[in-house]
Protein backbone atom coordinates (compact mmCIF):
# COMPACT_ATOMS: atom_id res chain seq x y z
CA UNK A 1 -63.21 44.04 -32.93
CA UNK A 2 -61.64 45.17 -29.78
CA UNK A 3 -63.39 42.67 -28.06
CA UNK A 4 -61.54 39.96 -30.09
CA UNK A 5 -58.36 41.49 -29.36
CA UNK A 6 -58.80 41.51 -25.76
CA UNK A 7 -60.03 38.06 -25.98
CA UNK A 8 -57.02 36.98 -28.50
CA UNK A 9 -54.48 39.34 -25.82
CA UNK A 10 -55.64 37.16 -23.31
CA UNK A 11 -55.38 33.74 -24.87
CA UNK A 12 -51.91 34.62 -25.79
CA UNK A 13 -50.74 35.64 -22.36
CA UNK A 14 -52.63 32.89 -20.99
CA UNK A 15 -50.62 30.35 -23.44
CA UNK A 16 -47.32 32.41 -22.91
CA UNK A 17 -47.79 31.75 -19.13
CA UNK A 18 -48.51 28.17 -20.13
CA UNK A 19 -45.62 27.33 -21.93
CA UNK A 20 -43.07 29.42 -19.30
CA UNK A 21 -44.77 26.95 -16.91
CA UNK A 22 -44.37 23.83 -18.90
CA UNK A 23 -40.94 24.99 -19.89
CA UNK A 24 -39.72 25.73 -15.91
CA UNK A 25 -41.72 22.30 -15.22
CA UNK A 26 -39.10 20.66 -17.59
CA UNK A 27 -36.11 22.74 -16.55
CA UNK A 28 -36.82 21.23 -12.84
CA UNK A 29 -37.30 17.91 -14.04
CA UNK A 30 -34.02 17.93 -15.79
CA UNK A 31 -32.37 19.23 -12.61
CA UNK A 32 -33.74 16.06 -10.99
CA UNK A 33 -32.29 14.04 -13.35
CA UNK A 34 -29.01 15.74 -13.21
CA UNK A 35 -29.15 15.92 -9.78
CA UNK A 36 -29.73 11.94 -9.85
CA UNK A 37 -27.13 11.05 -12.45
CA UNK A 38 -24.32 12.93 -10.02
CA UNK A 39 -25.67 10.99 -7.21
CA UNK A 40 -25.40 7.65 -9.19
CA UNK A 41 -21.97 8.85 -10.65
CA UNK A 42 -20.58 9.80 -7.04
CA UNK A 43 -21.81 6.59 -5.70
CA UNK A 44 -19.64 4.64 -8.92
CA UNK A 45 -17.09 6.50 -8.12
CA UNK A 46 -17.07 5.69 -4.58
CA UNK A 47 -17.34 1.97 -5.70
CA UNK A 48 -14.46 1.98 -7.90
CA UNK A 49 -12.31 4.25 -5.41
CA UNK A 50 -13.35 1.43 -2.47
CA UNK A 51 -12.11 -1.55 -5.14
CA UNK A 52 -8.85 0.65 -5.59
CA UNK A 53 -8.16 0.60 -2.18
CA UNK A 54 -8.73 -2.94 -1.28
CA UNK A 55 -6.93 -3.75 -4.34
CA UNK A 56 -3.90 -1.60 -3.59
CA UNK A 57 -4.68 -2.67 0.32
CA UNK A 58 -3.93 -6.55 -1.64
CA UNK A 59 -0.91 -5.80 -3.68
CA UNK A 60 0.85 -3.62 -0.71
CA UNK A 61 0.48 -6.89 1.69
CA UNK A 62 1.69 -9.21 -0.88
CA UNK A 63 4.87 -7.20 -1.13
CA UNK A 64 5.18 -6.80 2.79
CA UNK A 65 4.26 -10.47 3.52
CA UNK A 66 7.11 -11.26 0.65
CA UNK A 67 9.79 -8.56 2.52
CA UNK A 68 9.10 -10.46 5.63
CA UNK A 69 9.54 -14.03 3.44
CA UNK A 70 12.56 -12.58 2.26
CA UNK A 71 14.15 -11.76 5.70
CA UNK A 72 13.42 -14.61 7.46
CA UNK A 73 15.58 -16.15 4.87
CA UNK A 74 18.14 -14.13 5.41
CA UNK A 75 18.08 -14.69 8.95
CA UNK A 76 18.02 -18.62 8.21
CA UNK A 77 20.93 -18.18 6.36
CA UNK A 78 22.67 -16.12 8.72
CA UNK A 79 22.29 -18.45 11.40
CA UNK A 80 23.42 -21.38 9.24
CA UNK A 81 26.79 -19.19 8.54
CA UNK A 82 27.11 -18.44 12.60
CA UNK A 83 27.21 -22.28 13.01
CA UNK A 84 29.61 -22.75 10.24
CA UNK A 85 31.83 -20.11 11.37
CA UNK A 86 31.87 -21.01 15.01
CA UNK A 87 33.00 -24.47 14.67
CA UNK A 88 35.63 -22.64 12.16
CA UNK A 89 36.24 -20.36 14.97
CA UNK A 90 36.70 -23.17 17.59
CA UNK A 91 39.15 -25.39 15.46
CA UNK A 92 41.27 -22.10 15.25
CA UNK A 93 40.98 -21.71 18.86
CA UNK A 94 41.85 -25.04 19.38
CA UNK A 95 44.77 -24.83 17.22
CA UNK A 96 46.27 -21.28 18.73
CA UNK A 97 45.54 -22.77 22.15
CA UNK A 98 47.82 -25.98 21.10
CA UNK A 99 49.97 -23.83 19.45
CA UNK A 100 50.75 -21.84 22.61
CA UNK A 101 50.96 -24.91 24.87
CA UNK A 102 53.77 -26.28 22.39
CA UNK A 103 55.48 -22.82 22.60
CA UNK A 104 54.80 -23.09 26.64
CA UNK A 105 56.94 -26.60 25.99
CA UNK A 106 59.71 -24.89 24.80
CA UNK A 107 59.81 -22.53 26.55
CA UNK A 108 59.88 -24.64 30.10
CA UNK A 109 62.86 -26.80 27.90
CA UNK A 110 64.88 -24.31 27.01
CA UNK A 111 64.74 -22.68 30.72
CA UNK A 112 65.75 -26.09 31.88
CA UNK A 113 68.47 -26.18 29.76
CA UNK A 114 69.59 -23.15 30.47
CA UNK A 115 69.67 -23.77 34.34
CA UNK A 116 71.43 -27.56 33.87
């Protein structure tokens, strides 16, 4: 009877051993996989983060290339004012310049008369 025991002792250790070695075989295959998955998620991640970017890259010209639309209007405009205002500026020239020649008149009159 001790024989069996022995015998039966050892079949159980040996099946004990078994299944901590099955059971350590699956815990390192689900590591793998784990380990895979986080690989696969980081490299989605890194996708979507890239299409972020580029998007974001997109919008942030759109709204530079429209800043730069904006102020070449405003310089266009501007410049169309300068013109308006300088021939403004000229005809008021032209009329203080008259203005002082008729003043220059009568002044150069009025000394004459004054010396006749």
């Amino acid at each position: 009877m001790s024989e069996s025991q022995s015998r039966y002792s050892i079949v159980e250790r040996l099946t004990k051993t078994k299944l901590d070695l099955m059971s350590q075989k699956a815990d390192l295959q689900q590591e793998v996989t784990r380990s895979q998955q986080k690989v696969e998620d980081l490299e989605k991640n890194l996708s979507f983060w890239e299409n972020d970017v580029e998007e974001s890259v997109k919008v942030t010209r759109r709204q530079k290339l429209r800043e730069v639309e904006v102020a070449k209007r405003e310089q266009k405009n501007a410049t169309e004012r300068l013109e308006k205002q300088k021939n403004v500026f000229d005809e008021k020239l032209k009329a203080v310049e008259e203005a002082l020649k008729s003043v220059e008149k009568i002044s150069e009159q009025a000394a004459k008369q004054e010396t006749s």
